[in-house]
N, C-alpha and C. Protein backbone atom coordinates (compact mmCIF):
# COMPACT_ATOMS: atom_id res chain seq x y z
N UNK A 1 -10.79 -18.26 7.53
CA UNK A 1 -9.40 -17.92 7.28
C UNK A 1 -8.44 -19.02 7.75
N UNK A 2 -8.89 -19.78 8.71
CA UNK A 2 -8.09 -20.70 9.34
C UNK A 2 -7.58 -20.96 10.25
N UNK A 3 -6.00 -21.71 10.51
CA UNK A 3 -5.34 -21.73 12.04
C UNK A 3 -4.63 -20.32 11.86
N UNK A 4 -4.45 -19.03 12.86
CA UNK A 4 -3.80 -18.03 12.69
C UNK A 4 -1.96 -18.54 12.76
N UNK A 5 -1.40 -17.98 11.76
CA UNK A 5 -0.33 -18.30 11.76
C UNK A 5 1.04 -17.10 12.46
N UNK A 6 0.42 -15.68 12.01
CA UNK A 6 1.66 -14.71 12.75
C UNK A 6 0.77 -13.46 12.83
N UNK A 7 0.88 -12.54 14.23
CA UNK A 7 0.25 -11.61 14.02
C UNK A 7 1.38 -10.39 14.18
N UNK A 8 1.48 -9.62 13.59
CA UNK A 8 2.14 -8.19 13.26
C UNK A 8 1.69 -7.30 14.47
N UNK A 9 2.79 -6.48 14.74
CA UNK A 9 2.83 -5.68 15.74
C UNK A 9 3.62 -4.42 15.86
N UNK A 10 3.31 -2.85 16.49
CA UNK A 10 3.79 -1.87 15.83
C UNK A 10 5.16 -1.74 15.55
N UNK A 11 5.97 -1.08 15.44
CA UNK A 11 7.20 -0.87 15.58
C UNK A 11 8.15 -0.72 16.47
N UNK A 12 8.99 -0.37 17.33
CA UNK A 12 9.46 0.00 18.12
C UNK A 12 9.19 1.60 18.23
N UNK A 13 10.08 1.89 17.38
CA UNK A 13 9.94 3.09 17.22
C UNK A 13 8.85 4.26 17.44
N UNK A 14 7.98 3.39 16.78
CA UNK A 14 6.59 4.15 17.03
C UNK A 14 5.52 3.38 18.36
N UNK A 15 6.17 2.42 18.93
CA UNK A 15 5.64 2.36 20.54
C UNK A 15 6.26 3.03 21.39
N UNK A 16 8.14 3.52 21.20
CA UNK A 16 8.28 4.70 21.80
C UNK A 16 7.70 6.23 21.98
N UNK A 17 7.39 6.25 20.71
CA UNK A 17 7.02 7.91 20.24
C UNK A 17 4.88 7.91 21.24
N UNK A 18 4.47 6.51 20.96
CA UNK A 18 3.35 6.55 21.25
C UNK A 18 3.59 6.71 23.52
N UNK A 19 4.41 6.13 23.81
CA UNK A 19 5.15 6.18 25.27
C UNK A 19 4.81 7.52 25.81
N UNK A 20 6.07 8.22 25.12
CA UNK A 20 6.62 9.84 25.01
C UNK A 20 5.31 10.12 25.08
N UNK A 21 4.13 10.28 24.24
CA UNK A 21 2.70 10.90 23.99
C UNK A 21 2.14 11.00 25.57
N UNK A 22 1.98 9.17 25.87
CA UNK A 22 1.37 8.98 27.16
C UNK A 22 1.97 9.85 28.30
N UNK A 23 3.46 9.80 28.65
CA UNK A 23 3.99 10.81 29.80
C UNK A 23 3.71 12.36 29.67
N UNK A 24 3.70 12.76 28.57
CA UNK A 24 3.81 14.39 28.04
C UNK A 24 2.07 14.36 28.56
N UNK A 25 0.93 13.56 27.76
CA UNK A 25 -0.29 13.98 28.29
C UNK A 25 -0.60 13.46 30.30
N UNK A 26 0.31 12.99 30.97
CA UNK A 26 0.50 12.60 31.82
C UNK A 26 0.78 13.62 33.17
N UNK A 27 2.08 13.91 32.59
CA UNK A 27 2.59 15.24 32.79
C UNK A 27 1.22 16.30 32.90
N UNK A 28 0.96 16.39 32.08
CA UNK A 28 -0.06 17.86 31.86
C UNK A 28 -1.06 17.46 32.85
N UNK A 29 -1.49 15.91 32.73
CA UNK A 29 -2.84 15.99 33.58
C UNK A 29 -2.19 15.59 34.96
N UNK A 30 -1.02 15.81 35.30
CA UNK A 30 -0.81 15.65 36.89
C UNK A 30 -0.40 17.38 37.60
N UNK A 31 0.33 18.04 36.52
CA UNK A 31 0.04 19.63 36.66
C UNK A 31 -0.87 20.60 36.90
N UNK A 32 -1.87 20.06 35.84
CA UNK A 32 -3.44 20.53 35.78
C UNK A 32 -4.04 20.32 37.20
N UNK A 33 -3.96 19.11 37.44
CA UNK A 33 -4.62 19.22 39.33
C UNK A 33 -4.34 20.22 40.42
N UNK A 34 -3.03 20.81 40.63
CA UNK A 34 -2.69 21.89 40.73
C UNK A 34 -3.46 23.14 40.64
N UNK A 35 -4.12 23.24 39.86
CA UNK A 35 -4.85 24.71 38.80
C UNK A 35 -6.62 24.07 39.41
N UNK A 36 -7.07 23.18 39.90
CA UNK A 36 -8.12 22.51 39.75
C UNK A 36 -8.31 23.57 41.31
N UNK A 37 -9.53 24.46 41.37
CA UNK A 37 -9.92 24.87 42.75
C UNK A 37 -10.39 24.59 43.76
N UNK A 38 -10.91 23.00 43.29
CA UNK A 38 -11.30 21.86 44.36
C UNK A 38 -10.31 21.52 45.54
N UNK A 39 -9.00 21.50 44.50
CA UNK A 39 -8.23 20.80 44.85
C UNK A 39 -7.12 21.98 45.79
N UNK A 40 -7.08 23.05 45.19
CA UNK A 40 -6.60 24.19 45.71
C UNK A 40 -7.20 24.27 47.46
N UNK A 41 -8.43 23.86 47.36
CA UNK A 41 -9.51 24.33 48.83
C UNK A 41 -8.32 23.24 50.15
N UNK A 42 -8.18 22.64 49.34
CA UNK A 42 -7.51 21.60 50.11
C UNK A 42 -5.98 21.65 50.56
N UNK A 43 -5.23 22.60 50.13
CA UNK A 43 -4.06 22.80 50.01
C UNK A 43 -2.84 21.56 50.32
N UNK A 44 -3.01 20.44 49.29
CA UNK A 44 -2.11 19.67 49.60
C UNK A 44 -1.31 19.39 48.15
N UNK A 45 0.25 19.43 48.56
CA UNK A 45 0.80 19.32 46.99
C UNK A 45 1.77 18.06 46.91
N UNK A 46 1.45 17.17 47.40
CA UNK A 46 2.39 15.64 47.42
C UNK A 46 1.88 14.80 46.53
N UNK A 47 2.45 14.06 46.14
CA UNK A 47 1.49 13.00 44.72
C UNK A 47 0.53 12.35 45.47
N UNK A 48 0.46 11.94 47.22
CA UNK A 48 -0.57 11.55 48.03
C UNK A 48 -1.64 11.82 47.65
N UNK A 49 -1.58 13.33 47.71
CA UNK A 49 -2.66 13.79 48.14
C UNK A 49 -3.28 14.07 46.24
N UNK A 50 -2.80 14.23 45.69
CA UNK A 50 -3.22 14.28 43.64
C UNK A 50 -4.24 12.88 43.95
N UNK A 51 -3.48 11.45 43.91
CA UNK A 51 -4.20 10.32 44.59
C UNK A 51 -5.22 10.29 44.83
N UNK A 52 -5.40 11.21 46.47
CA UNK A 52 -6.26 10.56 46.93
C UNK A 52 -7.19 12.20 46.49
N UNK A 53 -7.23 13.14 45.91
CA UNK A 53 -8.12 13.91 45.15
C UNK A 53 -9.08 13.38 43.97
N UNK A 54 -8.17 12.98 42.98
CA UNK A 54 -8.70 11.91 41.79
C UNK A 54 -9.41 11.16 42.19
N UNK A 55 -9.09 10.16 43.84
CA UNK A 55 -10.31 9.06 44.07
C UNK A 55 -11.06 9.81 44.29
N UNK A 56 -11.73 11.06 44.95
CA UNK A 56 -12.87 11.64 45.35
C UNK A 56 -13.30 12.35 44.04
N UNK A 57 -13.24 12.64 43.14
CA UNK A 57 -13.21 13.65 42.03
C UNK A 57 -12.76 12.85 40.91
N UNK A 58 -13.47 11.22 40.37
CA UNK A 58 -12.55 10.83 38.92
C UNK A 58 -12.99 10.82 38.02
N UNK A 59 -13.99 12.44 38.07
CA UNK A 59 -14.14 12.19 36.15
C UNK A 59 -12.86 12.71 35.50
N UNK A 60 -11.82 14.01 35.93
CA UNK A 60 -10.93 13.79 35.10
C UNK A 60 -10.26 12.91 34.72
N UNK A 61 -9.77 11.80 35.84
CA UNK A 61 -9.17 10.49 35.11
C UNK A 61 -9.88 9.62 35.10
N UNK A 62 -11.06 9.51 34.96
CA UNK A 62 -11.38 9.19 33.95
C UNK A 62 -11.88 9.18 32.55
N UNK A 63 -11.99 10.25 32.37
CA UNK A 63 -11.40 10.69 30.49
C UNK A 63 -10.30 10.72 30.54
N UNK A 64 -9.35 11.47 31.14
CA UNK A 64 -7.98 10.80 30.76
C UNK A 64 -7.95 9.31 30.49
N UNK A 65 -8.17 8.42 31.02
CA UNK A 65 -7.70 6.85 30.48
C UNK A 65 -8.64 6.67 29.65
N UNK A 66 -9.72 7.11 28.91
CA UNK A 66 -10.38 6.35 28.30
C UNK A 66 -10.09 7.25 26.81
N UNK A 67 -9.22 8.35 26.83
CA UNK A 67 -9.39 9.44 25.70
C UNK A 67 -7.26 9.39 25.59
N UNK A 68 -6.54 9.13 26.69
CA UNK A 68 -5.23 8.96 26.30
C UNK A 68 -4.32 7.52 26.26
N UNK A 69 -4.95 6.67 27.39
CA UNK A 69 -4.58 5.62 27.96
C UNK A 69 -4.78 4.42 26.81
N UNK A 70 -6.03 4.27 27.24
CA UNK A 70 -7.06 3.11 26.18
C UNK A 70 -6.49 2.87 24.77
N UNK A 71 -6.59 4.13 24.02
CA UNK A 71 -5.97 4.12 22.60
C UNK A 71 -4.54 3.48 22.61
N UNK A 72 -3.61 4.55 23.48
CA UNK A 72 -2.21 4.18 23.36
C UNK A 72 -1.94 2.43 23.54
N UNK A 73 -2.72 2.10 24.45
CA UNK A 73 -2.49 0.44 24.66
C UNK A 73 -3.15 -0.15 23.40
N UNK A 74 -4.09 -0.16 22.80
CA UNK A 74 -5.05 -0.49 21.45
C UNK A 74 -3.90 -0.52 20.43
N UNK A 75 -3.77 0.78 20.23
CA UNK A 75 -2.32 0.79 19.55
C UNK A 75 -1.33 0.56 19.29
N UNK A 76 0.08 0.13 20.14
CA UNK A 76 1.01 -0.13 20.60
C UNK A 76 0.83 -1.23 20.61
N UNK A 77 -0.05 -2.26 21.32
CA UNK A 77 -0.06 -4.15 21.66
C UNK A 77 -0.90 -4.50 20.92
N UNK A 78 -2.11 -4.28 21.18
CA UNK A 78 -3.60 -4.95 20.24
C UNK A 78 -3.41 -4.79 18.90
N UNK A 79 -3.23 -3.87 18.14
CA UNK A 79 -3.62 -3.19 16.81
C UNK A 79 -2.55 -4.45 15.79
N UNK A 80 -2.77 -4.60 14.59
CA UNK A 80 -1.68 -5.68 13.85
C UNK A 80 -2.60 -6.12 12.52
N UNK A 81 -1.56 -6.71 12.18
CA UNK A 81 -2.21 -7.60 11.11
C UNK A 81 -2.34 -9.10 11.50
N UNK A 82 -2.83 -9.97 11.32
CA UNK A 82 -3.30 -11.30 11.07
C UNK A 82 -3.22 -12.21 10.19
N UNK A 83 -1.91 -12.66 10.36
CA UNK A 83 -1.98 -13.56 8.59
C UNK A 83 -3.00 -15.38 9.51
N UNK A 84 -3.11 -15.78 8.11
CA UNK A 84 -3.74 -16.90 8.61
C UNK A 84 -3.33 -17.82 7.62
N UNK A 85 -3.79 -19.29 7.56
CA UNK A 85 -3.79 -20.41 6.76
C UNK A 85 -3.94 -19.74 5.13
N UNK A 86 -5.27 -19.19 5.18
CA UNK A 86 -6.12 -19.04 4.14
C UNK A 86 -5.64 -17.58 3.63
N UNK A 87 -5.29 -16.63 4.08
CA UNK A 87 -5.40 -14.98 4.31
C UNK A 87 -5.10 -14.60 5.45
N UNK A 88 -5.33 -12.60 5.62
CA UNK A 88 -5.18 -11.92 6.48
C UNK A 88 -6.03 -11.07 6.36
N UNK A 89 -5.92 -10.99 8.01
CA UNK A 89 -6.88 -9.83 8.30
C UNK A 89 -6.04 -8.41 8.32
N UNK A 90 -6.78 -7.27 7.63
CA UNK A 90 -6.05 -5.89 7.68
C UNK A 90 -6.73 -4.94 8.96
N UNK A 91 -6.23 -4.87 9.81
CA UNK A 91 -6.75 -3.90 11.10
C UNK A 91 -6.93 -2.20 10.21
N UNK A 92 -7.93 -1.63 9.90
CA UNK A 92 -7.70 -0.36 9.87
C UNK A 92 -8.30 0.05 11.11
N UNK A 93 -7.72 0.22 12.40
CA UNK A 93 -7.73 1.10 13.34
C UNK A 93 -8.96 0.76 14.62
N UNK A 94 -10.05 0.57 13.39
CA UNK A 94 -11.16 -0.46 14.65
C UNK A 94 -11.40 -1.54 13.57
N UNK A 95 -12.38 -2.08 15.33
CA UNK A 95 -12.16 -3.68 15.12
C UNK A 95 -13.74 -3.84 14.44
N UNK A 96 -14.24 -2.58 13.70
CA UNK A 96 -15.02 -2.89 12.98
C UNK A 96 -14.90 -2.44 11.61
N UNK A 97 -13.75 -1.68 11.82
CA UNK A 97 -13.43 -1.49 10.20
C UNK A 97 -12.52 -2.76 9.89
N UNK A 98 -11.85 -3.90 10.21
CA UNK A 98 -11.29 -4.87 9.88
C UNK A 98 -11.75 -5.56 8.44
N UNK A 99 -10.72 -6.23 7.30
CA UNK A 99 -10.94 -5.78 5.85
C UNK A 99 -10.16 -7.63 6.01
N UNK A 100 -10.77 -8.35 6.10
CA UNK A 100 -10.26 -9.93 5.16
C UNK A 100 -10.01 -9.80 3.86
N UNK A 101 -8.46 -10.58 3.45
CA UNK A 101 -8.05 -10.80 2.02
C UNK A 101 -7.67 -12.22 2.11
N UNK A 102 -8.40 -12.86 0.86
CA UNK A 102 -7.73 -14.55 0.54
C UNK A 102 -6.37 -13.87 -0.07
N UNK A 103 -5.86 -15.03 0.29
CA UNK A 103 -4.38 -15.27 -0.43
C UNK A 103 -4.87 -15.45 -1.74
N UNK A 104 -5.75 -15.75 -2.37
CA UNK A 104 -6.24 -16.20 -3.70
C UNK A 104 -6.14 -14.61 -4.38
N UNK A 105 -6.71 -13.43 -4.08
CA UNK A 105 -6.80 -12.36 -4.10
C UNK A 105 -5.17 -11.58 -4.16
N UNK A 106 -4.47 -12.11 -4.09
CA UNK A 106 -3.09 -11.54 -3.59
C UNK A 106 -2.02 -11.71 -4.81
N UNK A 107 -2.19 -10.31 -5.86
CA UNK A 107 -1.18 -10.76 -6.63
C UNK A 107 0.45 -10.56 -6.41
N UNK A 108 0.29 -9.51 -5.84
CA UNK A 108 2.04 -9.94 -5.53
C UNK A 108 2.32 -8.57 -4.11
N UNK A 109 3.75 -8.72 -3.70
CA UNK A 109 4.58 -7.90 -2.83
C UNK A 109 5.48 -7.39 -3.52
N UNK A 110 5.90 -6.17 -1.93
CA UNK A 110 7.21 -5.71 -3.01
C UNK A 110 7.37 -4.65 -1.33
N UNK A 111 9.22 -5.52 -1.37
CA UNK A 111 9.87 -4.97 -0.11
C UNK A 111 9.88 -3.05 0.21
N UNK A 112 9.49 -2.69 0.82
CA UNK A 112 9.54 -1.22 0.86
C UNK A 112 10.92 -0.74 2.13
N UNK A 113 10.99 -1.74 2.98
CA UNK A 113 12.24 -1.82 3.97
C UNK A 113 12.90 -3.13 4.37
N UNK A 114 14.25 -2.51 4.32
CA UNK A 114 14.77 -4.14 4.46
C UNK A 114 14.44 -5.40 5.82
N UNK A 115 14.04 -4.57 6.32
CA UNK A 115 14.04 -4.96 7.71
C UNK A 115 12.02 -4.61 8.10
N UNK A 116 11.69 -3.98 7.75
CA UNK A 116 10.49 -3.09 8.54
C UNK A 116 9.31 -3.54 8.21
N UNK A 117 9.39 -2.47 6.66
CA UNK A 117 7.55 -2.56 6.28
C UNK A 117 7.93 -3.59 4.68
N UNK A 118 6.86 -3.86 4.34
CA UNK A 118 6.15 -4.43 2.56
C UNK A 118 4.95 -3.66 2.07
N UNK A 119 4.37 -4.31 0.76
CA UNK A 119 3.55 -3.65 0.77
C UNK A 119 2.80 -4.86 -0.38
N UNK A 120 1.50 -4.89 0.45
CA UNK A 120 0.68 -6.29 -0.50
C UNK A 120 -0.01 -6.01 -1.52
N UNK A 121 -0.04 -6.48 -2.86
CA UNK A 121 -0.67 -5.75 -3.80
C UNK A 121 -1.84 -6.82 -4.23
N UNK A 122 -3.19 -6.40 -4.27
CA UNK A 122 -4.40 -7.26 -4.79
C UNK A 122 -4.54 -7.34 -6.07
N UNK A 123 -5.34 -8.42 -6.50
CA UNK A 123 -5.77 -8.26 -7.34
C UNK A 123 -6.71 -6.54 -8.39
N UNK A 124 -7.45 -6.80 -7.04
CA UNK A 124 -8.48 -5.91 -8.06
C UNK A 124 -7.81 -4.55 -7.44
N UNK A 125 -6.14 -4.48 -7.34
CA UNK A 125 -6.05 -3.05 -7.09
C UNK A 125 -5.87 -2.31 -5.83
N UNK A 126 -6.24 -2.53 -4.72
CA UNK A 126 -6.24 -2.85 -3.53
C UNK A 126 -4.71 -2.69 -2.78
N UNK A 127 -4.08 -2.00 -2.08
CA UNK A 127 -2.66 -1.89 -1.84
C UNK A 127 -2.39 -1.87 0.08
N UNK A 128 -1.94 -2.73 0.87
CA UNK A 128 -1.75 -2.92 1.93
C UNK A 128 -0.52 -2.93 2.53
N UNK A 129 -0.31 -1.94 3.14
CA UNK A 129 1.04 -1.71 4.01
C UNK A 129 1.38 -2.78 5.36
N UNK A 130 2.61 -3.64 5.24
CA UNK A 130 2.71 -4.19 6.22
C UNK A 130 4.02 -3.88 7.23
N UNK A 131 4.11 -2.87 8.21
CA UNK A 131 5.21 -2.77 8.93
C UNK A 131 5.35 -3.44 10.09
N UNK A 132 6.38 -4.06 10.10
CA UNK A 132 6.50 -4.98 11.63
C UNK A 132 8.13 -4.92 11.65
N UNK A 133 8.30 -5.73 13.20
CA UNK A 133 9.85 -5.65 13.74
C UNK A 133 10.28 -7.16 12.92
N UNK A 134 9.46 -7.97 12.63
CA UNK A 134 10.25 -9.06 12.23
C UNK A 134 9.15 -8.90 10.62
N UNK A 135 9.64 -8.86 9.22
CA UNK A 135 8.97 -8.89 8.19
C UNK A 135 9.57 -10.12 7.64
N UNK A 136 10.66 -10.54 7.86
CA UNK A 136 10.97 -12.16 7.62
C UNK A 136 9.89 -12.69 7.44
N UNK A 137 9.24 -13.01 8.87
CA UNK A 137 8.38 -13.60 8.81
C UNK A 137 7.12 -13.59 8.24
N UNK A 138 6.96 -12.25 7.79
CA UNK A 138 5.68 -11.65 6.80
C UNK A 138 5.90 -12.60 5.29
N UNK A 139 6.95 -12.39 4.85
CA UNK A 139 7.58 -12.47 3.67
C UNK A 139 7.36 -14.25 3.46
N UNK A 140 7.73 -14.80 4.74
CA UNK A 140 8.05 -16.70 4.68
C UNK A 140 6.36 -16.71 4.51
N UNK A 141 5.68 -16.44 5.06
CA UNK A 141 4.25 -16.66 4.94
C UNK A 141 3.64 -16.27 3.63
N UNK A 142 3.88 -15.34 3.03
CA UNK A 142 3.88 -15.21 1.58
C UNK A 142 4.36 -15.82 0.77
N UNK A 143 5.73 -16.13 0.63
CA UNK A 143 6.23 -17.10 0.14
C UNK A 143 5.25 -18.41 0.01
N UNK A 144 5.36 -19.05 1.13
CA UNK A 144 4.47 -20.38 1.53
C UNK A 144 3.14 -20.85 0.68
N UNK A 145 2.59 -19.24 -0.24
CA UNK A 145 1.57 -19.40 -0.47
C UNK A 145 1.58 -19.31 -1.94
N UNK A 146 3.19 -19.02 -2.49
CA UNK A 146 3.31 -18.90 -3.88
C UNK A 146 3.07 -17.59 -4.41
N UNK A 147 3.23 -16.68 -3.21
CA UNK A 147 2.66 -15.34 -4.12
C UNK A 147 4.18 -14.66 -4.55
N UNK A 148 4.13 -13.87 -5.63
CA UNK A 148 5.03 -13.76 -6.38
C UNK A 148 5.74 -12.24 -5.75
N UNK A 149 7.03 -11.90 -5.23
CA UNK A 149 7.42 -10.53 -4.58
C UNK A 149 8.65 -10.47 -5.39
N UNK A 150 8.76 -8.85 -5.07
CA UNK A 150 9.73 -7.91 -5.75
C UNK A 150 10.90 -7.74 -4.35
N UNK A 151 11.86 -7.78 -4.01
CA UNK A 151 12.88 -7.32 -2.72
C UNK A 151 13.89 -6.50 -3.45
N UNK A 152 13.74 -5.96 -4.77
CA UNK A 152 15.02 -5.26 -5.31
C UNK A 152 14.51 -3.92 -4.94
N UNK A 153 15.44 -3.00 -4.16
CA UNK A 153 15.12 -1.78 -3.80
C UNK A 153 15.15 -1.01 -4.84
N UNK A 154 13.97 0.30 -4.68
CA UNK A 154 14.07 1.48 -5.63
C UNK A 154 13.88 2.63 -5.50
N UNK A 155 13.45 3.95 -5.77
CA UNK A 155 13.48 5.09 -5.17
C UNK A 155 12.12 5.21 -3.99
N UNK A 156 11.40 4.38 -3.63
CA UNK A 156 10.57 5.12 -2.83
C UNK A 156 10.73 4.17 -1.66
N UNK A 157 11.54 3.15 -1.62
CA UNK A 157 12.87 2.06 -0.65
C UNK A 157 13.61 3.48 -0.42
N UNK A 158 14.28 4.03 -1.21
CA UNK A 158 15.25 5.56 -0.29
C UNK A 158 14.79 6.35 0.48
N UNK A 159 13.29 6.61 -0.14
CA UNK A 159 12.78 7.52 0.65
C UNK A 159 12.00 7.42 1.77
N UNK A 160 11.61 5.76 2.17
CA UNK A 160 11.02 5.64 3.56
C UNK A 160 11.95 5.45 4.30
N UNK A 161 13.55 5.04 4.04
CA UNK A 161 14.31 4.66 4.87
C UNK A 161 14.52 5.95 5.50
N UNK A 162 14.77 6.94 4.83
CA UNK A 162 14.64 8.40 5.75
C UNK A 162 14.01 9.43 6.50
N UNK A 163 12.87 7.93 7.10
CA UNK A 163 11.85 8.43 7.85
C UNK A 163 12.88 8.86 9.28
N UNK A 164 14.06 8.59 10.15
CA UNK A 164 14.39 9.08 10.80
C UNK A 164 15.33 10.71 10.72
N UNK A 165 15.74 10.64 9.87
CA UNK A 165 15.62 12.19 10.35
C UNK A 165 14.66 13.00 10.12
N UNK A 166 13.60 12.51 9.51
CA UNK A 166 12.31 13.35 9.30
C UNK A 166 11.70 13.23 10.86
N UNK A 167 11.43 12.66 11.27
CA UNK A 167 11.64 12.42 13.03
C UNK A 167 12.37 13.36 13.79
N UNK A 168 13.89 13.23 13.27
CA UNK A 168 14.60 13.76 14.52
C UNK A 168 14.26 15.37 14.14
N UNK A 169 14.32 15.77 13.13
CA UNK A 169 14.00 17.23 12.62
C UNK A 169 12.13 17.38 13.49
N UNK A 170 11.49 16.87 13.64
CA UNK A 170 9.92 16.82 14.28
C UNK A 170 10.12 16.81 15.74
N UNK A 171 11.41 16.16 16.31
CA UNK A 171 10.98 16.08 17.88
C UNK A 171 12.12 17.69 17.68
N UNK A 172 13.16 17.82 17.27
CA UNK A 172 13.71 19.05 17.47
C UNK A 172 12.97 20.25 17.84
N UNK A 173 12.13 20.45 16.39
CA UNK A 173 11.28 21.73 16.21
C UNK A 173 10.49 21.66 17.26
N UNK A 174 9.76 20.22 18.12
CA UNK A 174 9.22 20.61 19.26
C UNK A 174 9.58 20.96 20.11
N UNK A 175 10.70 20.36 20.45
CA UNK A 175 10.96 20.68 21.92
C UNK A 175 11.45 22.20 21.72
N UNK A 176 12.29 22.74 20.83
CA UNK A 176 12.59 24.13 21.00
C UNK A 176 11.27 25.26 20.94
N UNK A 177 10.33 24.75 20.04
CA UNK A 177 8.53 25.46 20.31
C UNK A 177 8.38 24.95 21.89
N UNK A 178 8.62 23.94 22.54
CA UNK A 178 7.95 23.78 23.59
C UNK A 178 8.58 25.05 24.43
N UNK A 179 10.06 24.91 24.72
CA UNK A 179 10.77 25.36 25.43
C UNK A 179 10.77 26.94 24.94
N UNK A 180 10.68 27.55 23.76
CA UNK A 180 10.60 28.94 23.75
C UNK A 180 9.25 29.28 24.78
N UNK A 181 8.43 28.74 24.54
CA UNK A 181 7.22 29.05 25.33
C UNK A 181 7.26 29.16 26.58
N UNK A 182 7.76 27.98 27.14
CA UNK A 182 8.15 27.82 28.49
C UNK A 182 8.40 29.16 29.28
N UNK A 183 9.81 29.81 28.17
CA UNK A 183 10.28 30.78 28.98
C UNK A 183 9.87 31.95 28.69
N UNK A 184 8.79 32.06 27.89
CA UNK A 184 7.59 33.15 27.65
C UNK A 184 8.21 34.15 26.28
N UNK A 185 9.18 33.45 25.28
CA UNK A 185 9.49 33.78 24.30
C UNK A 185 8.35 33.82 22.82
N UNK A 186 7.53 33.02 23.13
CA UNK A 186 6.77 32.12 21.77
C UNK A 186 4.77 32.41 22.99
N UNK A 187 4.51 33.34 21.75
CA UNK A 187 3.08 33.63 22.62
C UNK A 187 2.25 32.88 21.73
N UNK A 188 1.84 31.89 21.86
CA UNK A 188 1.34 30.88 20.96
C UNK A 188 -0.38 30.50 21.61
């Protein structure tokens, strides 16, 4: 593929939302110790003593970091695309499903956000989503290589741009499901 030239990285947005995930399962597994009867025998309730329980007792955290932790970092920093000299590499999720495309292979783009994502279209058919914080730079690297792109917006440009209130309507409905529960409204 060559000298690597830019690697892609998640969003903001969705390294926040992936954040939020980590504290909420965080939360639960620093509560849960509490409820643990090991830990009960011991009667101590200071974050000290959670501490120094977990060091004597770490299989729960350790599945916690290897089942909440691990991913979220994989995700958030590691995970991307790879453009190179020659091509890019497409991350689907592991680093053994990883999918090389020549630029030779690459018939054209076509902007899906002004700012965000693209979307790479192959030859033989083949369709690759590229979202990043800087797509400039997706785009100059394509360019560079002569491949031919579309940037005139059209209806399905309207409809990803309104991925945030589809969001804000998703964290709403939770937190009010969270919070009916809470107060023993929602027997779920």
């Amino acid at each position: 593929m060559g000298k690597k030239l830019y690697k892609t990285s998640m969003l903001l947005v969705f390294k926040l939302i992936v954040f939020s995930v980590v504290v909420f399962f965080f939360n639960n597994f620093y509560l849960e110790t509490f409820t643990n009867p090991k830990f009960n025998l011991e009667s101590g309730r200071s974050v000290l003593d959670v501490l120094n329980f977990h060091y004597r007792y770490p299989e729960d955290f350790i599945r916690f970091f290897f089942i909440i932790i691990v991913p979220a970092i994989y995700y958030a920093f590691f995970r991307g695309i790879s453009f190179h000299e020659k091509g890019f590499v497409y991350n689907r999720g592991l680093p053994f499903m990883n999918r090389s495309v020549s630029f030779e292979n690459v018939a054209s783009y076509k902007l899906l956000h002004p700012q965000l994502a693209l979307s790479i279209h192959c030859k033989n058919g083949d369709v690759f989503l590229v979202a990043d914080n800087n797509i400039e730079r997706v785009i100059a690297i394509l360019d560079q290589q002569n491949i031919p792109g579309n940037l005139a917006p059209d209806e399905f440009v309207r409809m990803i741009t309104s991925y945030r209130k589809f969001l804000i309507v998703i964290i709403i409905v939770s937190l009010t499901l969270f919070f009916l529960r809470k107060i023993g409204l929602l027997f779920i």
